[in-house]
PDB file of N, CA and C in Angstrom:
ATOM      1  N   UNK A   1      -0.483-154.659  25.259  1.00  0.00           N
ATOM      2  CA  UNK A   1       0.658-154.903  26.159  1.00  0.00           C
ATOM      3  C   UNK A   1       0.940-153.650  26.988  1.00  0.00           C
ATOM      4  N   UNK A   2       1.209-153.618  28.499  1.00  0.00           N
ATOM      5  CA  UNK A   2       1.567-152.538  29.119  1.00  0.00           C
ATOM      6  C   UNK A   2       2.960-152.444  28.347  1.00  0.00           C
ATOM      7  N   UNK A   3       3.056-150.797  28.714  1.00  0.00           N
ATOM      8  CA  UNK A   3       4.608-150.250  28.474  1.00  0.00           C
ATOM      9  C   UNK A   3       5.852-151.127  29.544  1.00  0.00           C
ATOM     10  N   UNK A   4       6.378-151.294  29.019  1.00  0.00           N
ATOM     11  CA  UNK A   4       7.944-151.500  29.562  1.00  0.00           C
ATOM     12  C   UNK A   4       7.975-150.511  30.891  1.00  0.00           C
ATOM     13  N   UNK A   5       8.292-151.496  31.683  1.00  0.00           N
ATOM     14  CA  UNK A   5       9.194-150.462  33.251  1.00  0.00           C
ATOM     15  C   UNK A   5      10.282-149.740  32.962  1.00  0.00           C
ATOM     16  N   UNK A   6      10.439-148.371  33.218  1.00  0.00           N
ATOM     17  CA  UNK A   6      12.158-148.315  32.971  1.00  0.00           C
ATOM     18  C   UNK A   6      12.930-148.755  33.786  1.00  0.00           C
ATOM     19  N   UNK A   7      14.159-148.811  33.568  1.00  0.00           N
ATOM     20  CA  UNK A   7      15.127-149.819  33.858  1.00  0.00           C
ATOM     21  C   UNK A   7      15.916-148.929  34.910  1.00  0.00           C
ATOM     22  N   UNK A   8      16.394-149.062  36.239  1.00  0.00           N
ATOM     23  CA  UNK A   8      16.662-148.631  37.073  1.00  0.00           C
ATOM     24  C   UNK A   8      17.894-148.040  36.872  1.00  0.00           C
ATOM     25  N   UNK A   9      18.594-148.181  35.908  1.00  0.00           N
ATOM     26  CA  UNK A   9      20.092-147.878  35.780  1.00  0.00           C
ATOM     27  C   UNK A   9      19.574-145.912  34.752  1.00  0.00           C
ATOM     28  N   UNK A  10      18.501-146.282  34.350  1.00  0.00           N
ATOM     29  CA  UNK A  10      17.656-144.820  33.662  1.00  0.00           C
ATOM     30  C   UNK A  10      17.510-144.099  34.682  1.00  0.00           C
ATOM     31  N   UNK A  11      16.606-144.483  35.871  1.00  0.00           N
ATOM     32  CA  UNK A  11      16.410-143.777  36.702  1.00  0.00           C
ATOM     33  C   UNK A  11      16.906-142.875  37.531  1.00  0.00           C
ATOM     34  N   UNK A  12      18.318-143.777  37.508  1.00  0.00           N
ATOM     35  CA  UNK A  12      19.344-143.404  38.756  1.00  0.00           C
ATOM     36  C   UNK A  12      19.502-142.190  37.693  1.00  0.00           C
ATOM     37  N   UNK A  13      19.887-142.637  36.528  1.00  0.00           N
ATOM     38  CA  UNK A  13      20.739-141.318  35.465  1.00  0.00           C
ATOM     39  C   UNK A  13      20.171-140.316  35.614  1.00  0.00           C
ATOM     40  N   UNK A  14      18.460-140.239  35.512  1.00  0.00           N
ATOM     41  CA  UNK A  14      17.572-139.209  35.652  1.00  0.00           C
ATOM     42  C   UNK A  14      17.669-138.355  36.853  1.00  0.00           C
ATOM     43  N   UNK A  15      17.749-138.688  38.004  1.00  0.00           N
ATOM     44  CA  UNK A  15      17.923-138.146  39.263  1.00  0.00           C
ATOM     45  C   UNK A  15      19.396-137.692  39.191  1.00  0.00           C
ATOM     46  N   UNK A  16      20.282-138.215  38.800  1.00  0.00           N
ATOM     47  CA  UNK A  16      21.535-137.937  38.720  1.00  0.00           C
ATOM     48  C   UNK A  16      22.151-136.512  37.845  1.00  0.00           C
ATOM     49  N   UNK A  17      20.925-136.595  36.561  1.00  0.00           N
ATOM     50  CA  UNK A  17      21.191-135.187  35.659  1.00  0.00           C
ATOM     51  C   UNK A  17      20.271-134.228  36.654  1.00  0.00           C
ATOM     52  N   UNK A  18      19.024-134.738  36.845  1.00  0.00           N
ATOM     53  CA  UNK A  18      18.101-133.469  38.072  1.00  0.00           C
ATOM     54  C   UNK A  18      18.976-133.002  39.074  1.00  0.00           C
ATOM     55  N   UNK A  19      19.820-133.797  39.524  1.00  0.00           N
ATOM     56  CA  UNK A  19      20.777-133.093  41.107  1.00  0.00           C
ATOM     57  C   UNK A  19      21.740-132.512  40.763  1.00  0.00           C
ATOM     58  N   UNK A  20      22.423-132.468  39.592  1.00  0.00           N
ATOM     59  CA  UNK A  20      23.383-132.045  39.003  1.00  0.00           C
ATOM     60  C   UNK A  20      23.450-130.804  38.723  1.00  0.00           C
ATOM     61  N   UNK A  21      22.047-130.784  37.653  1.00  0.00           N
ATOM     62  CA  UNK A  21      21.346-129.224  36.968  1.00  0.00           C
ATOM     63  C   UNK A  21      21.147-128.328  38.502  1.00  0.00           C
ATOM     64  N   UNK A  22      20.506-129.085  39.277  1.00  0.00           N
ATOM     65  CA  UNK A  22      19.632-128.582  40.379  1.00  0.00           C
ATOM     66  C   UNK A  22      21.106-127.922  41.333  1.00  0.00           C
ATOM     67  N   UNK A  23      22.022-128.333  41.205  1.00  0.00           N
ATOM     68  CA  UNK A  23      22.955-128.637  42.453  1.00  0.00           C
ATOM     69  C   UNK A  23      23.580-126.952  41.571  1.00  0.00           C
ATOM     70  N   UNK A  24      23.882-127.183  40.565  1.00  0.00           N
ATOM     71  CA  UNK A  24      24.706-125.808  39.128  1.00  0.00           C
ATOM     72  C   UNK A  24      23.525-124.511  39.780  1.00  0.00           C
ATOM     73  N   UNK A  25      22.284-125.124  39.559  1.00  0.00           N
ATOM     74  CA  UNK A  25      21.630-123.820  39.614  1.00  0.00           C
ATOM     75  C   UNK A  25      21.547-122.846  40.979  1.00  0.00           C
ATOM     76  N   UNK A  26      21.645-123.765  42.133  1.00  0.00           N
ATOM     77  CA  UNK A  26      21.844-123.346  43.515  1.00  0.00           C
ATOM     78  C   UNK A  26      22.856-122.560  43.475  1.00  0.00           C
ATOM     79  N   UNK A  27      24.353-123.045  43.070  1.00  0.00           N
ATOM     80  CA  UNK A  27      25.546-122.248  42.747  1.00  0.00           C
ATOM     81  C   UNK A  27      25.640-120.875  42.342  1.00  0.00           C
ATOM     82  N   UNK A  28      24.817-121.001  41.351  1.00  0.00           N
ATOM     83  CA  UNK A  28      25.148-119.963  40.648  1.00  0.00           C
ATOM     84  C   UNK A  28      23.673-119.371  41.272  1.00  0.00           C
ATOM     85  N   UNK A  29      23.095-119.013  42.008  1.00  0.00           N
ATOM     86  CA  UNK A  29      22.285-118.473  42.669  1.00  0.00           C
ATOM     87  C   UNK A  29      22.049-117.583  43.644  1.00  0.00           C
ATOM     88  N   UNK A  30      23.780-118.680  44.518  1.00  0.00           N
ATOM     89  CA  UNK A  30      23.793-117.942  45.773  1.00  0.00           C
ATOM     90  C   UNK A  30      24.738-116.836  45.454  1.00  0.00           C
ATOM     91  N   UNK A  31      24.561-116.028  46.690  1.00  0.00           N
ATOM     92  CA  UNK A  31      25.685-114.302  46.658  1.00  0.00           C
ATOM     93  C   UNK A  31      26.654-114.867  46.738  1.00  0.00           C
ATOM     94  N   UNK A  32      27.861-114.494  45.727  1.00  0.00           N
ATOM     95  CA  UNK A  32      29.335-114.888  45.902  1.00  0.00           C
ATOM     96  C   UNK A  32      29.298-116.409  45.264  1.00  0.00           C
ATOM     97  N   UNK A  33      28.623-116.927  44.902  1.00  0.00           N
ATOM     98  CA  UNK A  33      28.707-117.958  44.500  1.00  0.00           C
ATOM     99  C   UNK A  33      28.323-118.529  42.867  1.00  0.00           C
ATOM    100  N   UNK A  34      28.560-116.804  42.031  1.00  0.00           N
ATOM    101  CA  UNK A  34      28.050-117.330  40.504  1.00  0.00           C
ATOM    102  C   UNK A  34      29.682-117.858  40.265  1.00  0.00           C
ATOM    103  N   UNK A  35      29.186-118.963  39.332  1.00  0.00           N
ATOM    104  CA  UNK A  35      29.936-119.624  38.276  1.00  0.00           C
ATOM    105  C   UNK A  35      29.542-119.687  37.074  1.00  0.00           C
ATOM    106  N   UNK A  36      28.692-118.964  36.656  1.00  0.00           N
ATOM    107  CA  UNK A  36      28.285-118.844  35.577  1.00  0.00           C
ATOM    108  C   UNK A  36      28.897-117.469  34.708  1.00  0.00           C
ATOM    109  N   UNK A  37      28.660-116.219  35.569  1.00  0.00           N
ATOM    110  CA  UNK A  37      29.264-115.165  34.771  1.00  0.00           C
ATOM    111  C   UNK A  37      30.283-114.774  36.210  1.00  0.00           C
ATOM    112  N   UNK A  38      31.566-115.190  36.530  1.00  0.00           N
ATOM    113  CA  UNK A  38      32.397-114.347  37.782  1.00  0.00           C
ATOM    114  C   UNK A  38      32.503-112.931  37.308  1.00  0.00           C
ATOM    115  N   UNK A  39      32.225-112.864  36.431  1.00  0.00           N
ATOM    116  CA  UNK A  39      33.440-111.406  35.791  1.00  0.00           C
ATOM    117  C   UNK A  39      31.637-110.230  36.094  1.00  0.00           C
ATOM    118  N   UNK A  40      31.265-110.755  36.761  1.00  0.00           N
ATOM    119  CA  UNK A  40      30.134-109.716  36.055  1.00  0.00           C
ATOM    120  C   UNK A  40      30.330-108.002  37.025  1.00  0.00           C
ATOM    121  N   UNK A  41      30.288-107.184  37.130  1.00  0.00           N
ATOM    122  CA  UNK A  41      30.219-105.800  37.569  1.00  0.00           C
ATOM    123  C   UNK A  41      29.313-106.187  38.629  1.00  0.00           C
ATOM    124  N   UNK A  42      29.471-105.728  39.687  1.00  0.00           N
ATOM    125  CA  UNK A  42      28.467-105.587  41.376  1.00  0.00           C
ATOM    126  C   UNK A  42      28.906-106.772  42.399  1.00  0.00           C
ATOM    127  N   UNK A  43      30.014-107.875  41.657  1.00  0.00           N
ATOM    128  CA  UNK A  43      30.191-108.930  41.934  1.00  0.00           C
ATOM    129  C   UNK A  43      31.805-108.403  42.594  1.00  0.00           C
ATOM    130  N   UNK A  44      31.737-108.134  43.855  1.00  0.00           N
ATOM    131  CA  UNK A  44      32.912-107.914  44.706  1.00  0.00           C
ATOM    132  C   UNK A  44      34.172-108.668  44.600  1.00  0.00           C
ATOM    133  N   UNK A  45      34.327-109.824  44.105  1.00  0.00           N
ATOM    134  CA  UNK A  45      35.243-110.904  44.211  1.00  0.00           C
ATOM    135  C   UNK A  45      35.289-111.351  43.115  1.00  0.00           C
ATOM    136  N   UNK A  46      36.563-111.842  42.747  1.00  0.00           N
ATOM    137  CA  UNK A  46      36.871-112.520  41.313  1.00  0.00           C
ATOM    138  C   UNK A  46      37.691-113.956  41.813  1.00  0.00           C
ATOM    139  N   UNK A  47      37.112-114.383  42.987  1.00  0.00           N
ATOM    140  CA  UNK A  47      38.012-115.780  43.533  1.00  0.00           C
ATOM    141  C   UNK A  47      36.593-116.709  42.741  1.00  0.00           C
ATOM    142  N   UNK A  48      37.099-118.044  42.658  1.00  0.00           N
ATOM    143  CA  UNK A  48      36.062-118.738  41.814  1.00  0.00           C
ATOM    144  C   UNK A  48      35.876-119.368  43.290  1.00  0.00           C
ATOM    145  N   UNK A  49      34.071-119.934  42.985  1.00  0.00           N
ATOM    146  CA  UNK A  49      33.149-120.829  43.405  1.00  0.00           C
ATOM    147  C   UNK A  49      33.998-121.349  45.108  1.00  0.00           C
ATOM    148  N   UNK A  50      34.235-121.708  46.254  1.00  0.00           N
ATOM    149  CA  UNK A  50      34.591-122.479  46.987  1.00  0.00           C
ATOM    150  C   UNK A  50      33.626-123.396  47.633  1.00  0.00           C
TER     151      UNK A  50
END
């Protein structure tokens, strides 16, 4: 028997956690834009994320 299709409501979820992770990691990537550590030393600004 072939495998089972996944079910489109999976898919969406899958793309949905990838853009999510993907979308966090851009954030916290760009200059002025960590949300991961604000507090860190070299980091000019202590305003969060806009």
């Amino acid at each position: 028997m072939p495998p089972p299709e996944p079910h489109p409501i999976m898919l969406l979820h899958e793309a949905f956690l990838f853009g999510a992770s993907f979308t966090v990691l851009i954030r916290a990537l760009r200059p002025g834009g960590n949300m991961i550590a604000p507090d860190l030393p070299g980091h000019h600004t202590r305003e969060p994320y806009r």
